[in-house]
Protein backbone atom coordinates (compact mmCIF):
# COMPACT_ATOMS: atom_id res chain seq x y z
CA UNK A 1 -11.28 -6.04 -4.26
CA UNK A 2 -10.31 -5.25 -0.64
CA UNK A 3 -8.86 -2.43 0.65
CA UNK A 4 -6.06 -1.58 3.35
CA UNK A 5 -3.93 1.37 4.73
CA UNK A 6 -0.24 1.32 4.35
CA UNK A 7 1.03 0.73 7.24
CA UNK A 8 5.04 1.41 6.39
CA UNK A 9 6.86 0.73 3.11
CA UNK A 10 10.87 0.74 2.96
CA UNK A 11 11.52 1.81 -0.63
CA UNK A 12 14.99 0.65 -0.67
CA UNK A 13 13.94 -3.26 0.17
CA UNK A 14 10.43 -2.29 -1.80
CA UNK A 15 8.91 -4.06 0.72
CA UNK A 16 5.93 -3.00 3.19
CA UNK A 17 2.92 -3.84 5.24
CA UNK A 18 -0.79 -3.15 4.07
CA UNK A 19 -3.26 -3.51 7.26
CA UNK A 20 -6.55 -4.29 6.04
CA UNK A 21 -10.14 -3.31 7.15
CA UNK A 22 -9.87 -6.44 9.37
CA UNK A 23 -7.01 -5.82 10.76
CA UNK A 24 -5.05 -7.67 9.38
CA UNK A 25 -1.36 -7.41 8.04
CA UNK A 26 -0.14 -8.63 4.40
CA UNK A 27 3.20 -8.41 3.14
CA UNK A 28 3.50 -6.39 -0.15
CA UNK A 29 6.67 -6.24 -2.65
CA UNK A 30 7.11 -3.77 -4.96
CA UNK A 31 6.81 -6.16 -7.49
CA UNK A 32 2.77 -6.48 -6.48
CA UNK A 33 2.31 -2.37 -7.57
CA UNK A 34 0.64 -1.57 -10.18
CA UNK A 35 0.95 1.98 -12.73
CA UNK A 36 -0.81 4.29 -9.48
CA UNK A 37 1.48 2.81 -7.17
CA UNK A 38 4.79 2.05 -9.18
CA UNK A 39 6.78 4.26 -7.55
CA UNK A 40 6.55 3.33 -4.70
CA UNK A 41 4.16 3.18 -1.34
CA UNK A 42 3.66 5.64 1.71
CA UNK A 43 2.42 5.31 5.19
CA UNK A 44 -0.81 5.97 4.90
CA UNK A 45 -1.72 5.36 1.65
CA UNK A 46 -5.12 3.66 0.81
CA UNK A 47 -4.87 0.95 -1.41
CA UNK A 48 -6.78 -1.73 -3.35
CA UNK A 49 -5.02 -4.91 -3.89
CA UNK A 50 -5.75 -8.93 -4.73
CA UNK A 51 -4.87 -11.18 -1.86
CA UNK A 52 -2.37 -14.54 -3.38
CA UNK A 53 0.86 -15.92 -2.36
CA UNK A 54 4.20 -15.62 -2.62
CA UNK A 55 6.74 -18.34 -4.13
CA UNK A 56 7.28 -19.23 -0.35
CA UNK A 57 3.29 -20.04 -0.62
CA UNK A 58 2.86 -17.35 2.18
CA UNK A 59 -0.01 -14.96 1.83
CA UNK A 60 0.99 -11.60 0.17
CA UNK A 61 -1.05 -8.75 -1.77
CA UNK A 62 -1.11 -8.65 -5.48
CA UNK A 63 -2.33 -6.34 -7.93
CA UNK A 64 -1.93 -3.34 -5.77
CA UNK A 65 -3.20 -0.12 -6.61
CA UNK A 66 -3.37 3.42 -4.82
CA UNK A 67 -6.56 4.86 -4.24
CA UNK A 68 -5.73 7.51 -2.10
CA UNK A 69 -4.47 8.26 1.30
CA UNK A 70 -5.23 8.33 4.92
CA UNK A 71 -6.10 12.38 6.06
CA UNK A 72 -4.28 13.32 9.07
CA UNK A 73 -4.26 16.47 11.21
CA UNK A 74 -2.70 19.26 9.20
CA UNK A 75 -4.31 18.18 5.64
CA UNK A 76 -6.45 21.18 5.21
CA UNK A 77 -5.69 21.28 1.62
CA UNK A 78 -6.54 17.18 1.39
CA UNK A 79 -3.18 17.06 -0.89
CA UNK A 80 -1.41 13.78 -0.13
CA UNK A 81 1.54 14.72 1.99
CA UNK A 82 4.74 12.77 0.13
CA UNK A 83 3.43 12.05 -3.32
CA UNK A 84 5.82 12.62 -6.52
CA UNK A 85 4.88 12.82 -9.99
């Protein structure tokens, strides 16, 4: 399964952008998260998801699940900044 960094997520539309290892950008809809990840996405979240498409047949990730999270400066205690449970 691949795996991408969040690169923003608007909760309210539930949609975001994952950026993968090659750079590139796939749409993601909330619909697409899985139990890890169904509340919702942050920026820098590491993720594992299926690549498919959309109704519109455009390419979109599926399947997606968190993994864990991008470690910035400041994350001495490697606790993920924004996470809820």
């Amino acid at each position: 399964m691949p795996q991408g960094l969040v690169k923003e997520y608007d909760p309210g539309k539930g949609i975001g952008i994952i950026e993968t290892d090659q750079r590139e950008e796939i749409p993601v809809h909330r619909s697409a998260l899985e139990d890890s990840a169904s509340q919702g996405l942050y920026a820098g979240d590491l993720v594992e998801f299926r690549i498919g498409k959309n109704r519109f047949g455009k390419r979109t990730a599926l399947e997606v699940r968190r993994v864990g999270w991008e470690h910035g400066e400041g994350d001495e205690d490697d606790e993920p900044r924004e996470w809820t449970f």
